[in-house]
C-alpha atoms as a PDB file:
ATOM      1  CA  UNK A   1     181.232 -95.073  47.668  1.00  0.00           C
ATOM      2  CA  UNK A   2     178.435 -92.795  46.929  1.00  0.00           C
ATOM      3  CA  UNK A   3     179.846 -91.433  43.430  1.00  0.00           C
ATOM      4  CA  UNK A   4     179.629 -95.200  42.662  1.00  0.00           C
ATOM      5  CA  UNK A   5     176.149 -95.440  43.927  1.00  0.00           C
ATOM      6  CA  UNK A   6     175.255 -92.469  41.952  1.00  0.00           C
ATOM      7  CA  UNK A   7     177.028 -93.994  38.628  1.00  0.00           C
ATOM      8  CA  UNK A   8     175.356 -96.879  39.733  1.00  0.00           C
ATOM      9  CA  UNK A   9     172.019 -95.195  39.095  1.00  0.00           C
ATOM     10  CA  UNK A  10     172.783 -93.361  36.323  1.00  0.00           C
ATOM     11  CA  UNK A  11     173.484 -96.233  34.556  1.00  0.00           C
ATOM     12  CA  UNK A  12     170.779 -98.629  35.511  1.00  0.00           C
ATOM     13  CA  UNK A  13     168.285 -95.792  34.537  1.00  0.00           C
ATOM     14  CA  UNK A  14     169.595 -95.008  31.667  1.00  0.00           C
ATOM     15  CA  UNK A  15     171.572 -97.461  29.940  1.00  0.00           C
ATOM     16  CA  UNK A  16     174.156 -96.804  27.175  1.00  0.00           C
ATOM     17  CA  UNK A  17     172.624 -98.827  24.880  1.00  0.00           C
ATOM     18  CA  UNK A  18     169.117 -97.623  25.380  1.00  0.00           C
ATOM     19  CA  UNK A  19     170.531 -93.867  25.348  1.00  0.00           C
ATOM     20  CA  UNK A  20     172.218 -94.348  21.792  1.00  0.00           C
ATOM     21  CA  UNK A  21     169.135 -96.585  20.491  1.00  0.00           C
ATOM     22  CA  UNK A  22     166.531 -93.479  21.843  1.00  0.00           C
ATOM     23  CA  UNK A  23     168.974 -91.034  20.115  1.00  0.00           C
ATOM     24  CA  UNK A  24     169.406 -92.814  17.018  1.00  0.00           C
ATOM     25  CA  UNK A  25     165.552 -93.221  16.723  1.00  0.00           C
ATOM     26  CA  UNK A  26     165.277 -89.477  16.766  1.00  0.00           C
ATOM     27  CA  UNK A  27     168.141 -89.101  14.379  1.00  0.00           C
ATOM     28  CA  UNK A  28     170.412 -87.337  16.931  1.00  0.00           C
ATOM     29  CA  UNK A  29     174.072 -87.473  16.570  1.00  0.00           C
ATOM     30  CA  UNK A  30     174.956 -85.269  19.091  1.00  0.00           C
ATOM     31  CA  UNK A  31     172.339 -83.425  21.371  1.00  0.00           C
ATOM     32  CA  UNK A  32     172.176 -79.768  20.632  1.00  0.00           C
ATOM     33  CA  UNK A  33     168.995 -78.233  22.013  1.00  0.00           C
ATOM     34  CA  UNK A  34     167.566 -78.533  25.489  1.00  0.00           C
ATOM     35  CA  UNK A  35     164.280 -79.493  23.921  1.00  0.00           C
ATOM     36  CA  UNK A  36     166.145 -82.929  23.193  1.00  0.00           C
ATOM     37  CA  UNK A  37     167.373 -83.106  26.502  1.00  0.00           C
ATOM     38  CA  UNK A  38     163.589 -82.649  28.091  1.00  0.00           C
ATOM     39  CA  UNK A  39     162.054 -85.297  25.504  1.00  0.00           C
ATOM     40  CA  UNK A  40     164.629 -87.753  26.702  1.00  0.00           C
ATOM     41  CA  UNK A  41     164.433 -87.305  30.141  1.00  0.00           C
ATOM     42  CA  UNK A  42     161.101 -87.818  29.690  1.00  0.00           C
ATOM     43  CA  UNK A  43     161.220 -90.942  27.811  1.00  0.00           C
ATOM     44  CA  UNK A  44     163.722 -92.318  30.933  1.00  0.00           C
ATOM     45  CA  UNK A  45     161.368 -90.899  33.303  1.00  0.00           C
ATOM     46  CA  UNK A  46     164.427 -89.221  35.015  1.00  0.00           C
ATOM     47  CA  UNK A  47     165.192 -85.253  35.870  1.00  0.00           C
ATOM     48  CA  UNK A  48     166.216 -82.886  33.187  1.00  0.00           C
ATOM     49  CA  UNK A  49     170.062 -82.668  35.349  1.00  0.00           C
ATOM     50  CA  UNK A  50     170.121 -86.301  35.671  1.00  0.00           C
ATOM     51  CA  UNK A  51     169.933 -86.848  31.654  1.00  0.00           C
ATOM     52  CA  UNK A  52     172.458 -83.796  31.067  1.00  0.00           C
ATOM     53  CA  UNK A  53     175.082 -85.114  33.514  1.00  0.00           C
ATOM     54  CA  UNK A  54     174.389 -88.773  31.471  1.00  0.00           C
ATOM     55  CA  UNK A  55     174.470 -87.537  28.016  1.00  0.00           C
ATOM     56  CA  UNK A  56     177.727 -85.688  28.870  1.00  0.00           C
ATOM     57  CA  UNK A  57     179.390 -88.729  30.682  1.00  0.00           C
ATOM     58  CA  UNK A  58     178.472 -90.409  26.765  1.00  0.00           C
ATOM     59  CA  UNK A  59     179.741 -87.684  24.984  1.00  0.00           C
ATOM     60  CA  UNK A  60     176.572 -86.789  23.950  1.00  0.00           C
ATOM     61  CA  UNK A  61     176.569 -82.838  24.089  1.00  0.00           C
ATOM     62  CA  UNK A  62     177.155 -80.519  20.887  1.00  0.00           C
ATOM     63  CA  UNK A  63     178.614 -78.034  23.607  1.00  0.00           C
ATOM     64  CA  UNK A  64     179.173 -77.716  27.652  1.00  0.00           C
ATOM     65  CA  UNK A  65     176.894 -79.065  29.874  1.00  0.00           C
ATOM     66  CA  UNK A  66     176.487 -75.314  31.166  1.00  0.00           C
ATOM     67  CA  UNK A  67     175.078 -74.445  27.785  1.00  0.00           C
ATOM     68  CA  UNK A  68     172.195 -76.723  28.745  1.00  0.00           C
ATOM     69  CA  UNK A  69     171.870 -75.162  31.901  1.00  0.00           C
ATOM     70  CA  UNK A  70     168.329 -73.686  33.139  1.00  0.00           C
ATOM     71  CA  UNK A  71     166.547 -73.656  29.975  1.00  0.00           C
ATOM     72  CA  UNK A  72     163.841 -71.149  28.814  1.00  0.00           C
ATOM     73  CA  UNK A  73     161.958 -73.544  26.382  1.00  0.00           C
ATOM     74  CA  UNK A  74     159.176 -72.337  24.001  1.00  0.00           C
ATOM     75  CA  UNK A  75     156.890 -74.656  23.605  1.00  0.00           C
ATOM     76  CA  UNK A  76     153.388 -74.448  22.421  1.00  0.00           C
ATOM     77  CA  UNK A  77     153.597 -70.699  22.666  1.00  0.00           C
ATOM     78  CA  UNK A  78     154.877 -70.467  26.210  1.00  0.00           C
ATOM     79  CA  UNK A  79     158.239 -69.746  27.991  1.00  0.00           C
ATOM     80  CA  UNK A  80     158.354 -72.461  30.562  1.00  0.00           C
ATOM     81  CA  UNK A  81     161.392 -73.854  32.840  1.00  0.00           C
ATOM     82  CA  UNK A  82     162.018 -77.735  32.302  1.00  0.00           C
ATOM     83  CA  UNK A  83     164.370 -78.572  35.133  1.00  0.00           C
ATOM     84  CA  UNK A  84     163.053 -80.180  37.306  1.00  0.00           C
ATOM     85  CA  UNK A  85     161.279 -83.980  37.146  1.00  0.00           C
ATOM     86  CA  UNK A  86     157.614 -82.572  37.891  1.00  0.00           C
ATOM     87  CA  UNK A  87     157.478 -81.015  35.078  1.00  0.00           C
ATOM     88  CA  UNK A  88     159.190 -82.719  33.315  1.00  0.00           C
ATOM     89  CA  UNK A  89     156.173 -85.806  33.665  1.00  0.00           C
ATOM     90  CA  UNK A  90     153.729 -83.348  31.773  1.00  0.00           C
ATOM     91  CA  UNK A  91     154.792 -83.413  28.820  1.00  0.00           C
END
């Protein structure tokens, strides 16, 4: 029962049809960078695991979801960590 609660979830939050709109918007095929992975877990105001276990159940990784993993991201000239939803709601 809870798998389908958490499916459940998943889904409501980020619908399938909303996921492929966002990523078409951006001109994504196939996500390939975990900088795409923070901007739309942003944009679905959900955690940076949460959108990597979605876009995989979609099909939506160019690679493993362990390749995503714990990301070092550069961004604006520093290494920060964008796995977790706190800071994920500063950008």
């Amino acid at each position: 029962m809870e798998c389908f609660a958490e499916k459940f979830a998943a889904y409501f939050l980020i619908p399938s049809a909303a996921l492929q709109e966002r990523l078409h918007s951006l001109g994504v095929k196939r996500v390939s960078h975990p900088a795409e992975v923070v901007h739309l877990a942003h944009y679905f105001g959900v955690s940076y695991e949460e959108m990597l276990i979605r876009l995989n159940w979609e099909h939506q990784l160019a690679g493993s979801q362990e390749d995503f993993k714990s990301p070092l991201i550069k961004l604006g000239g520093l290494n920060r960590s964008y796995t977790d939803k706190t800071r994920l709601r500063g950008l």
